[in-house]
PDB file of N, CA and C in Angstrom:
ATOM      1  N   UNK A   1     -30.866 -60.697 167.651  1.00  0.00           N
ATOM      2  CA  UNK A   1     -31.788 -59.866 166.921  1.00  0.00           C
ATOM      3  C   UNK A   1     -31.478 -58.401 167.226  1.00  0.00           C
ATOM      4  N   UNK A   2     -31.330 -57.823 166.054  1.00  0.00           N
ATOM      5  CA  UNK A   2     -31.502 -56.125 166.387  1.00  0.00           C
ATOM      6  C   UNK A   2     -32.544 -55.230 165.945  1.00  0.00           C
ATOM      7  N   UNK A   3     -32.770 -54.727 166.857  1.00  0.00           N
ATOM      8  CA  UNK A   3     -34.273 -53.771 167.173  1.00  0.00           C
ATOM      9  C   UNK A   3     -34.141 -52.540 167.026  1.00  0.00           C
ATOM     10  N   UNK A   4     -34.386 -51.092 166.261  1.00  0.00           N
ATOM     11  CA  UNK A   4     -34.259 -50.425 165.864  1.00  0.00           C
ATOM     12  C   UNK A   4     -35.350 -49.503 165.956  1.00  0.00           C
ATOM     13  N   UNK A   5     -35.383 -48.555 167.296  1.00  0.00           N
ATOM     14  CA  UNK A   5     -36.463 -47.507 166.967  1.00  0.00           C
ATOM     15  C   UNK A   5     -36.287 -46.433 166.972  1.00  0.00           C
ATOM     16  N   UNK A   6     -37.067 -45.527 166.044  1.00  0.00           N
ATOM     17  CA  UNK A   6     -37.280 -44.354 165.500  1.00  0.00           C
ATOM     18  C   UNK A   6     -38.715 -43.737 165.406  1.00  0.00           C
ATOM     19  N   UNK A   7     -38.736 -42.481 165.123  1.00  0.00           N
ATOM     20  CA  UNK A   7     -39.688 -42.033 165.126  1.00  0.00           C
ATOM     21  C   UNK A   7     -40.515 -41.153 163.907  1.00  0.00           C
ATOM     22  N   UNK A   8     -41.337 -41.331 163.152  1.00  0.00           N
ATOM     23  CA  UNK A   8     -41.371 -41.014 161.698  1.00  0.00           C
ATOM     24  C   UNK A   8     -42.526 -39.359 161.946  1.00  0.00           C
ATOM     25  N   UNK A   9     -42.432 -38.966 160.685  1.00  0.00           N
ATOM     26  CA  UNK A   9     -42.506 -37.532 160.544  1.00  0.00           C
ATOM     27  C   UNK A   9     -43.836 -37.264 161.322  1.00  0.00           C
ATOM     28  N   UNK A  10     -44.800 -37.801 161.671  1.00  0.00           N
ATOM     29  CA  UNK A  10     -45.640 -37.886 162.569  1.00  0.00           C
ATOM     30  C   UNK A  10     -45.777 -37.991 163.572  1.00  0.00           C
ATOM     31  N   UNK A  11     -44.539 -38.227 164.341  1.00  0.00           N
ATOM     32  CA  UNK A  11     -44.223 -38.455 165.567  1.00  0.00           C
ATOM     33  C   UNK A  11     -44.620 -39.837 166.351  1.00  0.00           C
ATOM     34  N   UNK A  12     -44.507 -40.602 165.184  1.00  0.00           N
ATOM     35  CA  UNK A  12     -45.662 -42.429 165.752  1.00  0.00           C
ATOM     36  C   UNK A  12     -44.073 -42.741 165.598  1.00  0.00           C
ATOM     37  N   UNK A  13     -44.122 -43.822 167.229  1.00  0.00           N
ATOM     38  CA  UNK A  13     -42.916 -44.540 167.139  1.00  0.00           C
ATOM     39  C   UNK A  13     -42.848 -45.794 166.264  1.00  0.00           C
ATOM     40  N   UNK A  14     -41.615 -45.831 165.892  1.00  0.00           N
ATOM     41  CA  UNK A  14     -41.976 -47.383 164.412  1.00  0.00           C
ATOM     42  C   UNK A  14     -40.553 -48.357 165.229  1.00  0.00           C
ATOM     43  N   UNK A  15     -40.889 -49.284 164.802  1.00  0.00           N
ATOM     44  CA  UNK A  15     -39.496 -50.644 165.223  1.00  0.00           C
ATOM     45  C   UNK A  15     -39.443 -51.479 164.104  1.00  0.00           C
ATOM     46  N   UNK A  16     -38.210 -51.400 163.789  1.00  0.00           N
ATOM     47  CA  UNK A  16     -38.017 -52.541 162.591  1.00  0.00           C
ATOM     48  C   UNK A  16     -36.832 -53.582 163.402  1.00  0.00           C
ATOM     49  N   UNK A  17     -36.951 -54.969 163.039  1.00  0.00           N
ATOM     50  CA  UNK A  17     -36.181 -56.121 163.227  1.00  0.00           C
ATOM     51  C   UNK A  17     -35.539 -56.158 162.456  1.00  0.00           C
ATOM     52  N   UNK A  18     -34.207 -56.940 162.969  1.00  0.00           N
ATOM     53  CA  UNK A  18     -33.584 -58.014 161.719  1.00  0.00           C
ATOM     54  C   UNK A  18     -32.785 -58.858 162.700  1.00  0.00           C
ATOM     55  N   UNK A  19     -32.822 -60.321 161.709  1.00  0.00           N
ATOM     56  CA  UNK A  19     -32.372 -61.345 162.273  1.00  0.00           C
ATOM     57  C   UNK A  19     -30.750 -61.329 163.059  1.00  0.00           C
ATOM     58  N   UNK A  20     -30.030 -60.674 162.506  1.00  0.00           N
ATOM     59  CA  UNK A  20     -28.624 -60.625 162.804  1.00  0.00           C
ATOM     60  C   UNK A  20     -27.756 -59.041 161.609  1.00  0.00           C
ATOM     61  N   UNK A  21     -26.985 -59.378 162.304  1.00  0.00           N
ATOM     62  CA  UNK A  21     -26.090 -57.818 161.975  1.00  0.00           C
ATOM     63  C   UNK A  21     -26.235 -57.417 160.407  1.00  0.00           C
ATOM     64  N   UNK A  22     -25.705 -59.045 159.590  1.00  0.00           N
ATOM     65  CA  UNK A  22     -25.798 -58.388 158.282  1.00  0.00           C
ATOM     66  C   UNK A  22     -27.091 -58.248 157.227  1.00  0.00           C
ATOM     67  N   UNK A  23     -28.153 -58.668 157.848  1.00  0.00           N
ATOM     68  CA  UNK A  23     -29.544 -57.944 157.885  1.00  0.00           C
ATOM     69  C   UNK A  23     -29.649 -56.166 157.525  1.00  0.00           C
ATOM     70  N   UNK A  24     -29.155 -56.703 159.140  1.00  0.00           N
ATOM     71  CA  UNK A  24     -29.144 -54.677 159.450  1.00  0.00           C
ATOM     72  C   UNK A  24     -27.827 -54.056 158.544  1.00  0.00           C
ATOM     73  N   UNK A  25     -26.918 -54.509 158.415  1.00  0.00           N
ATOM     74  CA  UNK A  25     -26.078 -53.940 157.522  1.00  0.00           C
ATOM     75  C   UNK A  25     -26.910 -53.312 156.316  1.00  0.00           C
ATOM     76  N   UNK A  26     -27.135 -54.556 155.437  1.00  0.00           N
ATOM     77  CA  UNK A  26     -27.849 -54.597 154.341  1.00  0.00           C
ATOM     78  C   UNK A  26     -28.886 -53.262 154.217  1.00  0.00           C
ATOM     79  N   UNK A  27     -29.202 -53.375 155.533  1.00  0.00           N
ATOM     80  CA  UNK A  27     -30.847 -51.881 155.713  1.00  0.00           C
ATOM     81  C   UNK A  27     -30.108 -50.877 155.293  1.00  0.00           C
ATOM     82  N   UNK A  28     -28.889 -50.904 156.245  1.00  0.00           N
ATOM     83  CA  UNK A  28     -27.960 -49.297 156.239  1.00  0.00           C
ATOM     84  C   UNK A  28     -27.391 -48.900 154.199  1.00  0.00           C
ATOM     85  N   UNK A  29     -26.911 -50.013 154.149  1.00  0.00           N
ATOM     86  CA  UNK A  29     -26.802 -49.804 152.460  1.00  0.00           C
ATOM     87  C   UNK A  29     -27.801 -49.460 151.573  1.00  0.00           C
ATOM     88  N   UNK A  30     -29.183 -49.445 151.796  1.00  0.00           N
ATOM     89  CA  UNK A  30     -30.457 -48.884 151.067  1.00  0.00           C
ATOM     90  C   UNK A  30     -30.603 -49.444 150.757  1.00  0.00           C
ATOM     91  N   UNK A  31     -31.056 -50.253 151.329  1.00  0.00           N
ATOM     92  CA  UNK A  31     -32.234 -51.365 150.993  1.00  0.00           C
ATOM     93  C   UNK A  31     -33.379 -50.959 151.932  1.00  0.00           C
ATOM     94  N   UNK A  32     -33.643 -50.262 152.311  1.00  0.00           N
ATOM     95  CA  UNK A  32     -34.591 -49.759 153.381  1.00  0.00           C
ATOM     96  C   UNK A  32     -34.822 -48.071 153.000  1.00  0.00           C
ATOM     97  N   UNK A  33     -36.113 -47.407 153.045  1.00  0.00           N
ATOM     98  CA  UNK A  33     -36.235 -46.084 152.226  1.00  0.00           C
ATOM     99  C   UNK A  33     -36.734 -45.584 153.697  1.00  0.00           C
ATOM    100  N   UNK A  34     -36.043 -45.262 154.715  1.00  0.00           N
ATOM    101  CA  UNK A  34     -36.127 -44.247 155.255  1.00  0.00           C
ATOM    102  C   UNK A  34     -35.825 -42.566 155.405  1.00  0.00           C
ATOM    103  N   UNK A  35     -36.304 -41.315 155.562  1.00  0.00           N
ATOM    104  CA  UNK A  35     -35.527 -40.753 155.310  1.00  0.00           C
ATOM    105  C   UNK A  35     -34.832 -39.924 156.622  1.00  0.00           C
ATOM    106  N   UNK A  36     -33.021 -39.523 156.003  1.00  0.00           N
ATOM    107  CA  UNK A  36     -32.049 -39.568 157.393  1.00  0.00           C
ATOM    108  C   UNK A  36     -32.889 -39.010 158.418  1.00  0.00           C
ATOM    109  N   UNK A  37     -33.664 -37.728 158.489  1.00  0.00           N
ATOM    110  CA  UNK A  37     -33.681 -36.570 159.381  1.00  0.00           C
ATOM    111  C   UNK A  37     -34.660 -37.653 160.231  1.00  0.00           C
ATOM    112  N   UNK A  38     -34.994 -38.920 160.216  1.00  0.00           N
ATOM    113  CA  UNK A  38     -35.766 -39.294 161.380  1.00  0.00           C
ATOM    114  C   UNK A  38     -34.770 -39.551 162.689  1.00  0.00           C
ATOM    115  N   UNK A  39     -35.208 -39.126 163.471  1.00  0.00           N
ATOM    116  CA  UNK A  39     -34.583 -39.348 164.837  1.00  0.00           C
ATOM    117  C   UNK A  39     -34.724 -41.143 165.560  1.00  0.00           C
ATOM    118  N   UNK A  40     -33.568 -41.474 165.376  1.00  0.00           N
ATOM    119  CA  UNK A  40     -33.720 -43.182 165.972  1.00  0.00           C
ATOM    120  C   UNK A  40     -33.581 -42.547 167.391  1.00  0.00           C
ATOM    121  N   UNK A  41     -34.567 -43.440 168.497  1.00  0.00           N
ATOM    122  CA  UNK A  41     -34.337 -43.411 170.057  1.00  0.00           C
ATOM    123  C   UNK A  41     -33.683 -44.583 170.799  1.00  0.00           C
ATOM    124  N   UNK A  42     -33.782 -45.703 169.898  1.00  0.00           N
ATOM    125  CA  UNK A  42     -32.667 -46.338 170.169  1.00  0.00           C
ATOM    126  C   UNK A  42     -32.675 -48.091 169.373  1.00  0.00           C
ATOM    127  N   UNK A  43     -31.118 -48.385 169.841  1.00  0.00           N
ATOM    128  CA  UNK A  43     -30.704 -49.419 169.209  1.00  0.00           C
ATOM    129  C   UNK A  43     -30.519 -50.998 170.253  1.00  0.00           C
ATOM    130  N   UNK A  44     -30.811 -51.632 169.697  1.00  0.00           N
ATOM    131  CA  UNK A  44     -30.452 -52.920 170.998  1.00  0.00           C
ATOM    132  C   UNK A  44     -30.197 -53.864 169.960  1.00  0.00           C
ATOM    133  N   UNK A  45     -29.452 -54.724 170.444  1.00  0.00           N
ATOM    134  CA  UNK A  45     -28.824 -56.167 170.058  1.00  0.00           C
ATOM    135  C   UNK A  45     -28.854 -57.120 171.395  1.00  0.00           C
ATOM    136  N   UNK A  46     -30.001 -57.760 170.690  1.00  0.00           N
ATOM    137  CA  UNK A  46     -30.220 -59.349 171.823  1.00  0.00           C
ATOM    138  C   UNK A  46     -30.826 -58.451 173.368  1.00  0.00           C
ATOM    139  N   UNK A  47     -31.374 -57.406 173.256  1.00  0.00           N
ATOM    140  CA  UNK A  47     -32.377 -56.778 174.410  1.00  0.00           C
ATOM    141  C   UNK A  47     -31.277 -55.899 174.694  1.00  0.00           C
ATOM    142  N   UNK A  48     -29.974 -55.682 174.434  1.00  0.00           N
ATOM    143  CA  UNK A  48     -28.717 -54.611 175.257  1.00  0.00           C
ATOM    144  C   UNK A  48     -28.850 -53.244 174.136  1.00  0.00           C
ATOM    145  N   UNK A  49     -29.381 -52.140 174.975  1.00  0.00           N
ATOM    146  CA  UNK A  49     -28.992 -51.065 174.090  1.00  0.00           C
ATOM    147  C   UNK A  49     -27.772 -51.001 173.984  1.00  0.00           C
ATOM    148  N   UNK A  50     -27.516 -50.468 172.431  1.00  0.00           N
ATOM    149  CA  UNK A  50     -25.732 -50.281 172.134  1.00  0.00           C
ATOM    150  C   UNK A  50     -25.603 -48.902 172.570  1.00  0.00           C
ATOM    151  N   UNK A  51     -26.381 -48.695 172.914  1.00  0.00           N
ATOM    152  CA  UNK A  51     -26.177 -46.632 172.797  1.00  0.00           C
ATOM    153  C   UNK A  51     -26.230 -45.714 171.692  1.00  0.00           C
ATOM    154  N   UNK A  52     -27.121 -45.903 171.001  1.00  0.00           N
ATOM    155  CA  UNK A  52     -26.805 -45.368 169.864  1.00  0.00           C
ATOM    156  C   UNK A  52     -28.134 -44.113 170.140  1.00  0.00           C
ATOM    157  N   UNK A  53     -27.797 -42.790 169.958  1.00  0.00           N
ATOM    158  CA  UNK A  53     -28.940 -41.986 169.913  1.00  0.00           C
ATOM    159  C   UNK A  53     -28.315 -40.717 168.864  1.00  0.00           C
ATOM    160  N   UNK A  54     -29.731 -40.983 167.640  1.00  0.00           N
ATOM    161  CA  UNK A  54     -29.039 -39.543 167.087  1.00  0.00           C
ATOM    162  C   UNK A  54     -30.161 -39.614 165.433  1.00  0.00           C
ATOM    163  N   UNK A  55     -29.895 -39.292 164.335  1.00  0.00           N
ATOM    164  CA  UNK A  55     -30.656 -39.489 163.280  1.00  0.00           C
ATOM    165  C   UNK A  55     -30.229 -40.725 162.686  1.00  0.00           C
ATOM    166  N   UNK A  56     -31.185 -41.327 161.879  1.00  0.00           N
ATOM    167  CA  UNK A  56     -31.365 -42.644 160.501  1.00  0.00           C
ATOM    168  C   UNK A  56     -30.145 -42.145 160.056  1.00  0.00           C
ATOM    169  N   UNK A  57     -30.006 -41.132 159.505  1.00  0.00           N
ATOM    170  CA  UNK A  57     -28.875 -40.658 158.454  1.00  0.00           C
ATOM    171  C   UNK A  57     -27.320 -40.964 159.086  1.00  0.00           C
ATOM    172  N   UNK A  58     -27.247 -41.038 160.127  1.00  0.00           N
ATOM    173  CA  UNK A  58     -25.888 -41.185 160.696  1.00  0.00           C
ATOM    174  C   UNK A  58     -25.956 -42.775 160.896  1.00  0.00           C
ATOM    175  N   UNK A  59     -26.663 -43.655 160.978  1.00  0.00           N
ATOM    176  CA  UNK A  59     -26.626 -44.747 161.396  1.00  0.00           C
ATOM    177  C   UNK A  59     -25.302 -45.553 160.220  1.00  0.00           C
ATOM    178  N   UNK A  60     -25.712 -45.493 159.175  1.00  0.00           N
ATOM    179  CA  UNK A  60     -24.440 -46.408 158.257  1.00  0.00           C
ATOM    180  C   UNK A  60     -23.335 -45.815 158.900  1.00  0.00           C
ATOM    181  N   UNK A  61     -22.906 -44.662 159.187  1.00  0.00           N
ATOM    182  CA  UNK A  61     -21.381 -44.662 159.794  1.00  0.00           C
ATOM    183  C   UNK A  61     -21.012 -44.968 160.956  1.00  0.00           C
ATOM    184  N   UNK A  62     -22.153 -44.917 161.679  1.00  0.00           N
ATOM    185  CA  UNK A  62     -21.469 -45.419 163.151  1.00  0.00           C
ATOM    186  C   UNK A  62     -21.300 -47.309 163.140  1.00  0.00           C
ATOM    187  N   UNK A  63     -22.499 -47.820 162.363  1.00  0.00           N
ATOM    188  CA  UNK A  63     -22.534 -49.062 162.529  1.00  0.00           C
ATOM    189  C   UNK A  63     -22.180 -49.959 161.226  1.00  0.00           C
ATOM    190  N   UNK A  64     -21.313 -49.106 160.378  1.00  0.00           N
ATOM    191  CA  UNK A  64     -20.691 -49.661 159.125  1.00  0.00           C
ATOM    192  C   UNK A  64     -19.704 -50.559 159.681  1.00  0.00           C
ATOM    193  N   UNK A  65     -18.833 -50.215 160.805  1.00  0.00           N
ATOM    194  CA  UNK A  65     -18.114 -51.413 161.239  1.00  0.00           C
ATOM    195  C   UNK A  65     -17.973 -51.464 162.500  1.00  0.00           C
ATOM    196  N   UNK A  66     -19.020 -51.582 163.302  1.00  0.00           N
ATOM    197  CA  UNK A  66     -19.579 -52.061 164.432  1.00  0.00           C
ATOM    198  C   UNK A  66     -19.058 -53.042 164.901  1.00  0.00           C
ATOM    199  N   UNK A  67     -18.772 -53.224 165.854  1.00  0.00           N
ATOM    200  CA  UNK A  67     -18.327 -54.903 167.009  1.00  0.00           C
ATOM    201  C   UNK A  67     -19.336 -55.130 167.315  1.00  0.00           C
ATOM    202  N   UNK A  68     -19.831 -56.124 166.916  1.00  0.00           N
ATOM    203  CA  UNK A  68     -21.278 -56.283 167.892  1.00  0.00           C
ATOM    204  C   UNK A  68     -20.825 -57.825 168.725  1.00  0.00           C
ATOM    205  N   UNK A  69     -19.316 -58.288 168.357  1.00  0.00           N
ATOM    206  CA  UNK A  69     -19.508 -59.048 169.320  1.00  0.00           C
ATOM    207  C   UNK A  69     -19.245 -58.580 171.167  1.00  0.00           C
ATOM    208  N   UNK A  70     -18.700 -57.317 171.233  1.00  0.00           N
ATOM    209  CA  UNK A  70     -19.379 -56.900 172.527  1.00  0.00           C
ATOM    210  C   UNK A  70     -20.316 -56.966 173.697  1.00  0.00           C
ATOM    211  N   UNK A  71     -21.151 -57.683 172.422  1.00  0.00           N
ATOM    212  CA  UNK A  71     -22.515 -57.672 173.180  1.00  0.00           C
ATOM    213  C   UNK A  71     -23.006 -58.807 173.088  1.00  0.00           C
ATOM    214  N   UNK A  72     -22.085 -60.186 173.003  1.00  0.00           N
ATOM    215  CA  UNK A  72     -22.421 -61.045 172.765  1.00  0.00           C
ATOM    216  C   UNK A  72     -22.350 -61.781 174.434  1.00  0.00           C
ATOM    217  N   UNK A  73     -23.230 -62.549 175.091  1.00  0.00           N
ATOM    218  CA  UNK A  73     -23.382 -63.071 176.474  1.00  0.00           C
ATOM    219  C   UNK A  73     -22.136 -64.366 176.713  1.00  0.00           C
TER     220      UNK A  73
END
């Protein structure tokens, strides 16, 4: 499962799921109406942060072709 938090223009922290990678792929392609300038605080797959810290808007390029088997146990 990957867990995804950010923080929306209000400053309320939000978490969205998805079952597996191409879930979350799918989000990054717009299917999901976030907008970029929110600041994600972080990313985890299966409880392991990947390290990811930075805006929504950058997320499709860093994790357009992601290894996530890295992080597989």
């Amino acid at each position: 499962m990957i867990e995804l938090t950010y923080k929306d223009a209000y400053d309320v922290v939000r978490t969205q799921t998805f079952d597996d990678p191409n879930d979350f792929s799918r989000m990054l392609m717009g299917c999901l109406t976030v907008p970029d300038y929110y600041p994600v605080t972080s990313v985890t797959y299966k409880g392991k942060d990947v390290g990811y810290k930075g805006t929504f808007g950058d997320l499709f390029k860093t994790f357009n072709e992601f290894d996530w088997s890295q992080f597989e146990d």
